[in-house]
PDB file of N, CA and C in Angstrom:
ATOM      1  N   UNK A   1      66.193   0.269 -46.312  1.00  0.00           N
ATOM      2  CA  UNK A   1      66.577   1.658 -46.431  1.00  0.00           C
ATOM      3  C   UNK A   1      65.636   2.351 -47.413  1.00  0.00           C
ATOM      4  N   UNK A   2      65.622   3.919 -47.617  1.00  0.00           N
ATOM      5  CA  UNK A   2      64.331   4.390 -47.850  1.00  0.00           C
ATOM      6  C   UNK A   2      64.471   4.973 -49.029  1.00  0.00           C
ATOM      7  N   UNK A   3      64.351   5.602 -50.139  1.00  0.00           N
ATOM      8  CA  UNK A   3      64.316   6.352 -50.649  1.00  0.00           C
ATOM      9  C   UNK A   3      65.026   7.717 -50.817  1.00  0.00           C
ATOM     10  N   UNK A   4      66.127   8.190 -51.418  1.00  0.00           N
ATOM     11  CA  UNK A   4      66.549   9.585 -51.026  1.00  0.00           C
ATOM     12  C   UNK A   4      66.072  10.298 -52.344  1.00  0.00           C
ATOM     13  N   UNK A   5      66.015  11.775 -52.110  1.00  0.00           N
ATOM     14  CA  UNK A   5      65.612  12.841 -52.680  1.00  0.00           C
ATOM     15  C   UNK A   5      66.676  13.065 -53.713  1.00  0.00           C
ATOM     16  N   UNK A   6      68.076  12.835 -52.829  1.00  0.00           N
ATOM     17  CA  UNK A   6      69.256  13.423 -52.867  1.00  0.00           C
ATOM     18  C   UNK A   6      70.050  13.048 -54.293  1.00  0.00           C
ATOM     19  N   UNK A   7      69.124  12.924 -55.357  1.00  0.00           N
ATOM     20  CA  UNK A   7      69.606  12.363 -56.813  1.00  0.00           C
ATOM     21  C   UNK A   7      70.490  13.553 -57.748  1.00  0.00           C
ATOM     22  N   UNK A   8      71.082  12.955 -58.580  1.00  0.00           N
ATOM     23  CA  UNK A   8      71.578  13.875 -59.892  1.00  0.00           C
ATOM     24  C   UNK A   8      69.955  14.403 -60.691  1.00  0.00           C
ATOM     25  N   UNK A   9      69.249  13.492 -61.018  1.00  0.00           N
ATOM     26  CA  UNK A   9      68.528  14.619 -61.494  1.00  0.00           C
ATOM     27  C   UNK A   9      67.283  15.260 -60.712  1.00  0.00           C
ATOM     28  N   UNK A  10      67.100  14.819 -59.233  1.00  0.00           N
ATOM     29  CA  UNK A  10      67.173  16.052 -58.521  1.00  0.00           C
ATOM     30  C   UNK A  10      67.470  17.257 -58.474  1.00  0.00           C
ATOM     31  N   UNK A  11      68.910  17.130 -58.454  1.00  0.00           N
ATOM     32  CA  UNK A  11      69.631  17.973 -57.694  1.00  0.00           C
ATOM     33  C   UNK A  11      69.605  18.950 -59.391  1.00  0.00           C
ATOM     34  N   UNK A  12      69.409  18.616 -60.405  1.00  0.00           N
ATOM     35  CA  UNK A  12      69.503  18.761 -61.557  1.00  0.00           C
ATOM     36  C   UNK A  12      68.425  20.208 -62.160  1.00  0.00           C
ATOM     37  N   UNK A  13      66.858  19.332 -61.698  1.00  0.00           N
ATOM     38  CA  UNK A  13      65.771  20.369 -60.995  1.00  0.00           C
ATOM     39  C   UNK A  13      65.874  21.253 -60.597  1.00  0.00           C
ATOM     40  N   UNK A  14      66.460  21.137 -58.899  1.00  0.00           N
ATOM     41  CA  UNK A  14      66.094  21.979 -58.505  1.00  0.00           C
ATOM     42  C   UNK A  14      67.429  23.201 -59.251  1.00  0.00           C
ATOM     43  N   UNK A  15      68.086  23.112 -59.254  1.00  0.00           N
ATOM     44  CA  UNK A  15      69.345  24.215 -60.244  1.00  0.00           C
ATOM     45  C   UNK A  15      68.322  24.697 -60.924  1.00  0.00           C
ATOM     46  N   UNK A  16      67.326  24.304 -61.830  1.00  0.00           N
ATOM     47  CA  UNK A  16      66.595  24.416 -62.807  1.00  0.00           C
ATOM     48  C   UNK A  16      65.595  25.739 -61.990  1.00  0.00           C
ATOM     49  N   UNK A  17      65.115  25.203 -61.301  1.00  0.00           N
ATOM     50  CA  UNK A  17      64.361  26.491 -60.568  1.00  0.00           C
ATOM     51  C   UNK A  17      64.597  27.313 -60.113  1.00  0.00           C
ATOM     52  N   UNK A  18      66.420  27.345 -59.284  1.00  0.00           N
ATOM     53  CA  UNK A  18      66.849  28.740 -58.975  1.00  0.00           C
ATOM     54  C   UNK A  18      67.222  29.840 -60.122  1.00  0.00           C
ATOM     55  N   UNK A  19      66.941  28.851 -61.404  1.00  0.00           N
ATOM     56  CA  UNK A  19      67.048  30.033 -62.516  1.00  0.00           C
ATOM     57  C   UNK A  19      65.713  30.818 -62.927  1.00  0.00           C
ATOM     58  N   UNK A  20      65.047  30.814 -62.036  1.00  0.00           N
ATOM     59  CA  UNK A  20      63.326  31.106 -62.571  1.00  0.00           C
ATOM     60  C   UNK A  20      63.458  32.737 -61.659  1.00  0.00           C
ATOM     61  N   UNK A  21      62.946  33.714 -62.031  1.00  0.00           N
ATOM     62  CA  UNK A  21      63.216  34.581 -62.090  1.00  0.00           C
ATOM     63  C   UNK A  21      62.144  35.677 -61.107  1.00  0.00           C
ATOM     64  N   UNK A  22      60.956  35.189 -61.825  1.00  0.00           N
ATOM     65  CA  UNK A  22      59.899  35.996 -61.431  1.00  0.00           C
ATOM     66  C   UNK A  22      58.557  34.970 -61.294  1.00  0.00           C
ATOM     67  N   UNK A  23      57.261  35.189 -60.834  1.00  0.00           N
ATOM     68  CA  UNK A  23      56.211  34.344 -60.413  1.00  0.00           C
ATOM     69  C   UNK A  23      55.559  33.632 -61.838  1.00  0.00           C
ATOM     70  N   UNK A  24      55.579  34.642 -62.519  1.00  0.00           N
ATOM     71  CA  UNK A  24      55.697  34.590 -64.113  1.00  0.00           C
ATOM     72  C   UNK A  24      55.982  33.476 -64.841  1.00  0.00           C
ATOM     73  N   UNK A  25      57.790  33.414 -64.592  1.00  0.00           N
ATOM     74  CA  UNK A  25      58.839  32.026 -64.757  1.00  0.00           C
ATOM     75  C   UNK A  25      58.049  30.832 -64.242  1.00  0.00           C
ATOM     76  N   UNK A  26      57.418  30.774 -62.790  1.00  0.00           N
ATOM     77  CA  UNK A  26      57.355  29.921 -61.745  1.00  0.00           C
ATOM     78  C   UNK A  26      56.169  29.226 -62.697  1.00  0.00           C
ATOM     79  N   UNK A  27      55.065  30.127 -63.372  1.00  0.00           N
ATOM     80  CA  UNK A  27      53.707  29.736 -63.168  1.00  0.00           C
ATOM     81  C   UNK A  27      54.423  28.903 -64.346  1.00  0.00           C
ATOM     82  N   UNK A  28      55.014  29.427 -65.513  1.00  0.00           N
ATOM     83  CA  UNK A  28      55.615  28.465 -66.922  1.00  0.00           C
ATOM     84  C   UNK A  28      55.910  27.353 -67.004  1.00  0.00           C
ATOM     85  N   UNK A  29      57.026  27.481 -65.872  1.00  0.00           N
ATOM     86  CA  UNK A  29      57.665  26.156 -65.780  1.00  0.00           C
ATOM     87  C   UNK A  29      56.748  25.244 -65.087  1.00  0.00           C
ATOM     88  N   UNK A  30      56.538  25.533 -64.006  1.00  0.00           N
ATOM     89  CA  UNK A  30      55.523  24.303 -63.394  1.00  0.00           C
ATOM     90  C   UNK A  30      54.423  23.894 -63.786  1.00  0.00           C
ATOM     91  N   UNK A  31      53.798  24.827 -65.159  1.00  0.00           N
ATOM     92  CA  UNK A  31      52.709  24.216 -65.899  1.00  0.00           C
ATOM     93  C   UNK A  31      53.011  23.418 -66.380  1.00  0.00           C
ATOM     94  N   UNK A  32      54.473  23.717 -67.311  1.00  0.00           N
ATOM     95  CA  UNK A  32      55.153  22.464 -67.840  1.00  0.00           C
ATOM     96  C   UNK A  32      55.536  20.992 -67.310  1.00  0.00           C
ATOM     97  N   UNK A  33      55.645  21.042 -65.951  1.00  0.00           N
ATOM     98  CA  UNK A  33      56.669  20.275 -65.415  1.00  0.00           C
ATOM     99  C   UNK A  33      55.812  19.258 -64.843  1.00  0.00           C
ATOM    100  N   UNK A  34      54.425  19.963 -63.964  1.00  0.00           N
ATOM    101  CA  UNK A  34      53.899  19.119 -63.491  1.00  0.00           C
ATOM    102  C   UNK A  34      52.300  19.014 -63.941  1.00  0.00           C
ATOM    103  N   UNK A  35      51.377  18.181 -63.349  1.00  0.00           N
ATOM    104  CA  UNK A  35      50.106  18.030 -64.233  1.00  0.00           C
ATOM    105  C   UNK A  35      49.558  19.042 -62.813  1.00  0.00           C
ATOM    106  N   UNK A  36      48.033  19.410 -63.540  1.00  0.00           N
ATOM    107  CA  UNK A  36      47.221  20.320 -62.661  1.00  0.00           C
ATOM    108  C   UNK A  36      47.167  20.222 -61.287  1.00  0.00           C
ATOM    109  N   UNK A  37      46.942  18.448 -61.223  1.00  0.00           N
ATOM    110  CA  UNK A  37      46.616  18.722 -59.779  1.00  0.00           C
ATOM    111  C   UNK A  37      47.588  18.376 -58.940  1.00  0.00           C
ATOM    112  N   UNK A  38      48.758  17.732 -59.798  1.00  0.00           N
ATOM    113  CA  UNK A  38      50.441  17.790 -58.748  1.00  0.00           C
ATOM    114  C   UNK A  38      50.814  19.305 -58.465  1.00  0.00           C
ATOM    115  N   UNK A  39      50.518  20.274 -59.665  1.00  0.00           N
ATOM    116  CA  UNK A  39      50.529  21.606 -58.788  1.00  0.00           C
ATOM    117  C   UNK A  39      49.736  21.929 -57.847  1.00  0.00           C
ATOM    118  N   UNK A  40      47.933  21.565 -58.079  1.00  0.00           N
ATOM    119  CA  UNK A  40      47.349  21.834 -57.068  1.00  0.00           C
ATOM    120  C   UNK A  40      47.907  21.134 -55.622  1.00  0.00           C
ATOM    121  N   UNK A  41      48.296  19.883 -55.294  1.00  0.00           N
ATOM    122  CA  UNK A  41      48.570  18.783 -54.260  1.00  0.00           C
ATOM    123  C   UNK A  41      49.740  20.097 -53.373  1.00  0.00           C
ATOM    124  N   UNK A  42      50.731  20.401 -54.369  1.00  0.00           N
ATOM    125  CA  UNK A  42      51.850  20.960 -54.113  1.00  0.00           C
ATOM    126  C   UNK A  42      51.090  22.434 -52.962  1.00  0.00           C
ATOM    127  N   UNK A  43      50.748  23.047 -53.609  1.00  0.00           N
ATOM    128  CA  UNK A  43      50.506  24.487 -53.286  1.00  0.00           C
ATOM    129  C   UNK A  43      49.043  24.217 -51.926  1.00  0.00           C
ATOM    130  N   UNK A  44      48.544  23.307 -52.153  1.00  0.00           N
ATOM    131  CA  UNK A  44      47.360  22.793 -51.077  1.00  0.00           C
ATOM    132  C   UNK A  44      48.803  22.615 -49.645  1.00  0.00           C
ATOM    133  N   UNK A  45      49.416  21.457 -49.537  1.00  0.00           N
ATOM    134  CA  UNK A  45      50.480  21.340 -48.692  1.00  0.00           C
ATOM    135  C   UNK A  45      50.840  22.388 -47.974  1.00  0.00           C
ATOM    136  N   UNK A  46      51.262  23.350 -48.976  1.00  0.00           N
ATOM    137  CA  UNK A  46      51.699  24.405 -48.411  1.00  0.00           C
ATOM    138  C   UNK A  46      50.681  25.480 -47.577  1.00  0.00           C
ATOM    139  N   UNK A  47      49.447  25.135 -48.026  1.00  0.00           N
ATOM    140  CA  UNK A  47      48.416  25.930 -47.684  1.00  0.00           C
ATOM    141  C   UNK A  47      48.282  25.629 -45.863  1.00  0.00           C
ATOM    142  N   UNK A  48      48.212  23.965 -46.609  1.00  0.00           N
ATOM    143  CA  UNK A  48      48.281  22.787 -44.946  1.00  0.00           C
ATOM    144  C   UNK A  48      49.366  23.795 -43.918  1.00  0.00           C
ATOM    145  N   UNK A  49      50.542  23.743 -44.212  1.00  0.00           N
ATOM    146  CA  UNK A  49      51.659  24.060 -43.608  1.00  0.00           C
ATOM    147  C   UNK A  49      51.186  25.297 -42.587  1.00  0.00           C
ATOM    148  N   UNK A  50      51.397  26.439 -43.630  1.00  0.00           N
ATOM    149  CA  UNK A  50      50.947  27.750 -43.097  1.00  0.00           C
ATOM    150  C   UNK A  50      49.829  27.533 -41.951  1.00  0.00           C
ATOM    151  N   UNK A  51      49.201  27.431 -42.551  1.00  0.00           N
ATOM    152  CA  UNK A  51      47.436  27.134 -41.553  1.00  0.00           C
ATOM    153  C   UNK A  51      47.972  26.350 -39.680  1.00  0.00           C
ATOM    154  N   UNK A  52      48.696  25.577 -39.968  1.00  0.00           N
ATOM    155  CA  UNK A  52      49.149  24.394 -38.930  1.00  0.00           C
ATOM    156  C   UNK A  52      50.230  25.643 -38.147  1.00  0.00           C
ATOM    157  N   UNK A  53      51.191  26.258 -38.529  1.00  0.00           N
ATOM    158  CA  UNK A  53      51.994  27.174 -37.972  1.00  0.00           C
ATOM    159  C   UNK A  53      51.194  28.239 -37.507  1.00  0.00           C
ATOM    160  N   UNK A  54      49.420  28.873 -38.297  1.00  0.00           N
ATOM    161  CA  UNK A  54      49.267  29.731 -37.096  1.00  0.00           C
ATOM    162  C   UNK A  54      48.218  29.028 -36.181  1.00  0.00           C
ATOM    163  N   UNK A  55      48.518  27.756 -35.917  1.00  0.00           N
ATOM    164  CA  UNK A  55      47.562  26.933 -34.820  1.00  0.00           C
ATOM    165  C   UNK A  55      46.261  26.843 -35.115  1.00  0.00           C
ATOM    166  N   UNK A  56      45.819  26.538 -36.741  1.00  0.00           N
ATOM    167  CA  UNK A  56      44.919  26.239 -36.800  1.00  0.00           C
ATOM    168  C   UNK A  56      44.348  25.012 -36.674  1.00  0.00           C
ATOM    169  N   UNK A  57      43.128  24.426 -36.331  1.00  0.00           N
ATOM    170  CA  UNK A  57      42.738  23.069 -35.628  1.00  0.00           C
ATOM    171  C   UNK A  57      43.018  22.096 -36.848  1.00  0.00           C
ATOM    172  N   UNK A  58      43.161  20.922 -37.242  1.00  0.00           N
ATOM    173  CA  UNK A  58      42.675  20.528 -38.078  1.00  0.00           C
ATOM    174  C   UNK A  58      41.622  20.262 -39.049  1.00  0.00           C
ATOM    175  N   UNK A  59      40.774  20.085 -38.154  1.00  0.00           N
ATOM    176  CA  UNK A  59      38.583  20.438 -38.570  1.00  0.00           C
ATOM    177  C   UNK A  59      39.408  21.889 -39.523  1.00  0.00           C
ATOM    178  N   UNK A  60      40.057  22.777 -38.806  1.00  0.00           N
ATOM    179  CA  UNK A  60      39.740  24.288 -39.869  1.00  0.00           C
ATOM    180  C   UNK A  60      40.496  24.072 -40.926  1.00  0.00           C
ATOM    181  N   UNK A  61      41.494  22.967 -40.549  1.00  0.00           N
ATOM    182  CA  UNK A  61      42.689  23.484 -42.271  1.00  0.00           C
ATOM    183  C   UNK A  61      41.540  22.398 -42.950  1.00  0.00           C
ATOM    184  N   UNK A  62      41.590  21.246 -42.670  1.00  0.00           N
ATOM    185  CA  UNK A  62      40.288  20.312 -43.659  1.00  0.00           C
ATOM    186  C   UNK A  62      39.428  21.346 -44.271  1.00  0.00           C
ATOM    187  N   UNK A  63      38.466  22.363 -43.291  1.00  0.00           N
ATOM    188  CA  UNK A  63      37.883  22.691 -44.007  1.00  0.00           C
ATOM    189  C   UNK A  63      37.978  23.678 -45.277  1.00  0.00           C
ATOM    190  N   UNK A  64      39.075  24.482 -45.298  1.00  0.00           N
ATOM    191  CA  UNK A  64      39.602  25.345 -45.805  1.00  0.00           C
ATOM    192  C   UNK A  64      40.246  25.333 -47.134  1.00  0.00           C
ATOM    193  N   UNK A  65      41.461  24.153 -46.639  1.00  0.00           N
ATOM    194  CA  UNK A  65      41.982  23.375 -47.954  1.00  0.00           C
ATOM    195  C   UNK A  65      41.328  22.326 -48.744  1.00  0.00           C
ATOM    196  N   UNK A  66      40.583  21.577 -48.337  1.00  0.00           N
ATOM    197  CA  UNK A  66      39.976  19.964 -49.044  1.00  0.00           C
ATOM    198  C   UNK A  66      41.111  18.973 -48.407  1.00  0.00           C
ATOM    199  N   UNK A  67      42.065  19.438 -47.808  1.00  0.00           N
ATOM    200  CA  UNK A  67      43.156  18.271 -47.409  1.00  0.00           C
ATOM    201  C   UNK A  67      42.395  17.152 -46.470  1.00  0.00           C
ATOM    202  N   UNK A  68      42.992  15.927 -47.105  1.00  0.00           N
ATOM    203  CA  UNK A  68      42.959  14.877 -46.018  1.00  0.00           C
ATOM    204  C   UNK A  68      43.609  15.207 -44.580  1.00  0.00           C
ATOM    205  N   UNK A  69      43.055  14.177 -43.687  1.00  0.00           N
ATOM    206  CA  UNK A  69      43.454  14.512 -42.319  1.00  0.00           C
ATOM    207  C   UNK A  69      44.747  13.377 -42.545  1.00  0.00           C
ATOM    208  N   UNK A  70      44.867  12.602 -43.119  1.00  0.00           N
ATOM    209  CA  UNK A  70      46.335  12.003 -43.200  1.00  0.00           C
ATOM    210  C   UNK A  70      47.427  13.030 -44.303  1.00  0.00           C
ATOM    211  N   UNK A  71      47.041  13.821 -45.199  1.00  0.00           N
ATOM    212  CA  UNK A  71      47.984  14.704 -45.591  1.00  0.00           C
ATOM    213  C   UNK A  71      47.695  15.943 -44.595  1.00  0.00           C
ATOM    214  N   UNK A  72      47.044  16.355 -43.810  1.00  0.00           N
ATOM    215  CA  UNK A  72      47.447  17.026 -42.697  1.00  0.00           C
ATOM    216  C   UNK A  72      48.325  16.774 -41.941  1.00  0.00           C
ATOM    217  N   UNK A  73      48.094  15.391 -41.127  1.00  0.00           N
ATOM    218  CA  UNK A  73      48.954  14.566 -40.209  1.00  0.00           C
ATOM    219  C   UNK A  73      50.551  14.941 -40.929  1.00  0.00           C
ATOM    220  N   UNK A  74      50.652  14.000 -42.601  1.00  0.00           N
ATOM    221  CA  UNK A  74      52.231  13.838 -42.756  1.00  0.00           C
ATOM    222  C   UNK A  74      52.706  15.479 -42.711  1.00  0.00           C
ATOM    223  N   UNK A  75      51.996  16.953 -42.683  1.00  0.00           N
ATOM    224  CA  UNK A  75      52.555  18.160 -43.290  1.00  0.00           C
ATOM    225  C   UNK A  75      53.092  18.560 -41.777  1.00  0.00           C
ATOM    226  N   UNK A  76      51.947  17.850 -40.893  1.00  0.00           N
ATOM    227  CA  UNK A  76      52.302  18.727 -39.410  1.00  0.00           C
ATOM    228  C   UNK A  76      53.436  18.085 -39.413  1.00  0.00           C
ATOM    229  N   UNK A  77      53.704  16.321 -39.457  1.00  0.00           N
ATOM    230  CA  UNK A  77      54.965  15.864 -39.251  1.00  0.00           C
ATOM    231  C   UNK A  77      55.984  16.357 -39.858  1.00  0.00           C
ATOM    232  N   UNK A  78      55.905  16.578 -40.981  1.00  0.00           N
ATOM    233  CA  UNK A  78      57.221  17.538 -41.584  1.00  0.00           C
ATOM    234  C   UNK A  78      57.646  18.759 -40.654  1.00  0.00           C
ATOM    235  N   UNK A  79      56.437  19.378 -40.565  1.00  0.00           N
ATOM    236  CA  UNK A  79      56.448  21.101 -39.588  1.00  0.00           C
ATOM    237  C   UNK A  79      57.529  20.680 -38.002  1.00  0.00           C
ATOM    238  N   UNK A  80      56.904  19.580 -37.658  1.00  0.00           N
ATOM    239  CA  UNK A  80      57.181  19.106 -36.124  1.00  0.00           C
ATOM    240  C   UNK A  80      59.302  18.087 -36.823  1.00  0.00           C
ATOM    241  N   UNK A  81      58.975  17.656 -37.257  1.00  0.00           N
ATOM    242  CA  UNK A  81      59.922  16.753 -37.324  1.00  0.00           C
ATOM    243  C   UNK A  81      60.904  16.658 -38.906  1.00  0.00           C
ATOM    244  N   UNK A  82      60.840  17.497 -39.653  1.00  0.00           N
ATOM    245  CA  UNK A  82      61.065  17.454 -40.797  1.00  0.00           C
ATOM    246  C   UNK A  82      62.818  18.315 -40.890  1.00  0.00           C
ATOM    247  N   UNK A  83      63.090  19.069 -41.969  1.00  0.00           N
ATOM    248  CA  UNK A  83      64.380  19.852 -42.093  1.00  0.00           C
ATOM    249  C   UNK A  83      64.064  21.428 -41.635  1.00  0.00           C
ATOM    250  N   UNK A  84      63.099  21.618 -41.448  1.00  0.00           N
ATOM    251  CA  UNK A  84      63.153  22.611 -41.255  1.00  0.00           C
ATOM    252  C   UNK A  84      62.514  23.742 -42.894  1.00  0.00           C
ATOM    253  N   UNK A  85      62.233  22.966 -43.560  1.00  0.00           N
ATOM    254  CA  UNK A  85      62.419  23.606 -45.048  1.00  0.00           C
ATOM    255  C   UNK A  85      60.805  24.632 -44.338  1.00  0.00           C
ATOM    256  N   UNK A  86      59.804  24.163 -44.297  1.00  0.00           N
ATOM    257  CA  UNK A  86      58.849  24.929 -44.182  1.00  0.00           C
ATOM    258  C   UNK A  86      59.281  26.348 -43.315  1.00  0.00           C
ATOM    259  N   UNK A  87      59.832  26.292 -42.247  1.00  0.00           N
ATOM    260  CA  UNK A  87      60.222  26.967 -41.560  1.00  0.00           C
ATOM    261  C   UNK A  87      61.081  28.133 -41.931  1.00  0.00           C
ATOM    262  N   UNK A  88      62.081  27.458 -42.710  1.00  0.00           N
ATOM    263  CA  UNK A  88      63.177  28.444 -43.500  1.00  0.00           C
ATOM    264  C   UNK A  88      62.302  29.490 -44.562  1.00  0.00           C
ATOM    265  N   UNK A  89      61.428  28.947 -45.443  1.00  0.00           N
ATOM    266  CA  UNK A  89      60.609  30.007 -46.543  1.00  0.00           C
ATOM    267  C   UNK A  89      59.630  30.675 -45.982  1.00  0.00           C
ATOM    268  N   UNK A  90      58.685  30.136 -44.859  1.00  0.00           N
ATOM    269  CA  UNK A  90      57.892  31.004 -43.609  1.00  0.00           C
ATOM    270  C   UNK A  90      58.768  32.149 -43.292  1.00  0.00           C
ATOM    271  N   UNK A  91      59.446  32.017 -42.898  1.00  0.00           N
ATOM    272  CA  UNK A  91      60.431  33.153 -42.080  1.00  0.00           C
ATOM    273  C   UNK A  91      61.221  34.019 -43.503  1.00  0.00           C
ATOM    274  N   UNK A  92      61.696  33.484 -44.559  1.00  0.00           N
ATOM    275  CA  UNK A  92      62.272  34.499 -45.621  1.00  0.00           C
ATOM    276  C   UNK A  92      60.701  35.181 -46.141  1.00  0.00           C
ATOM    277  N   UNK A  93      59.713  34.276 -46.518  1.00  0.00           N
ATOM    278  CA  UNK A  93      58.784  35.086 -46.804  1.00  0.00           C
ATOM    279  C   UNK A  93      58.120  36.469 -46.015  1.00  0.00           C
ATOM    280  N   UNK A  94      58.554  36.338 -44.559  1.00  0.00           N
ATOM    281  CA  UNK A  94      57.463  37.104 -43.716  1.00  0.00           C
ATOM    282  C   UNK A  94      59.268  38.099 -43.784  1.00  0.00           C
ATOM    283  N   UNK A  95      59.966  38.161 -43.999  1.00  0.00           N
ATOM    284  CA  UNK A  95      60.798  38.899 -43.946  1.00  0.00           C
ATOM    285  C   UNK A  95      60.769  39.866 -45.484  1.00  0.00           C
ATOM    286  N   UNK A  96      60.433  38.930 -46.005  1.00  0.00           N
ATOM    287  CA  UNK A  96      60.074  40.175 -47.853  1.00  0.00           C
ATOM    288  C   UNK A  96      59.061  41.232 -47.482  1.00  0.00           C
ATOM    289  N   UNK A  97      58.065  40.573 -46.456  1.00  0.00           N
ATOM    290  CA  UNK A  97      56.833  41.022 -46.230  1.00  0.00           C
ATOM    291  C   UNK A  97      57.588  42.619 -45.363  1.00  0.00           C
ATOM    292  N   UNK A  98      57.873  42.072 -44.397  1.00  0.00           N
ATOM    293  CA  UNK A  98      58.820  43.713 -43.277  1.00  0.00           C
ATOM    294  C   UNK A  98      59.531  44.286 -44.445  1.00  0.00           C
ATOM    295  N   UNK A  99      60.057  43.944 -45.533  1.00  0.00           N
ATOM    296  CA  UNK A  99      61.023  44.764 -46.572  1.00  0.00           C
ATOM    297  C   UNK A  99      60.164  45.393 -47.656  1.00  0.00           C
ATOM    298  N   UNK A 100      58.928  45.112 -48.093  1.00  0.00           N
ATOM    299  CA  UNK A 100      58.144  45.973 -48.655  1.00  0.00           C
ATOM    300  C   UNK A 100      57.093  46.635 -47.945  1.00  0.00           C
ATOM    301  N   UNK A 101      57.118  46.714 -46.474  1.00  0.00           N
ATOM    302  CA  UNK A 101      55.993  47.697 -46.185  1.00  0.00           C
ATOM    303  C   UNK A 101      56.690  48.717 -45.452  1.00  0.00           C
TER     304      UNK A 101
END
């Protein structure tokens, strides 16, 4: 059996971040929290993500991000097979986007 996410101080965290306020908060805490390039790894992923949702090839997100083609592979698998999480902040984000223009 595998590993769950689903911990007390998980779950502890993330509480911790819905108290963060502004991008401001975000940049503070996660300087704190994590080292440079676990933020960079983090925010690259996400870069992966996006890129893969508007059908970009792989050759283009590689070239774009620096991502491996096996952290490509596991991000599409999340996108394709995962909770849905990418999907859920894609769609609230592009919805902030219709509410400020």
């Amino acid at each position: 059996m595998g590993k769950t996410v689903r911990t007390k101080a998980v779950s502890e965290l993330f509480e911790a971040i819905l108290t963060l306020e502004n991008e401001e908060e975000c940049f503070c805490f996660f300087e704190d929290v994590c080292t440079v390039n676990e933020l960079l790894s983090l925010a690259q992923r996400f870069e992966v993500a996006r890129m893969l949702k508007e059908k970009h090839t792989y050759m283009e997100v590689a070239d774009k991000t620096g991502a491996s083609t096996a952290t490509i592979s596991r991000v599409n698998r999340s996108l394709n097979y995962g909770k849905d999480g990418y999907e859920m902040v894609f769609s609230r984000m592009e919805s902030m986007k219709d509410i400020k223009r």
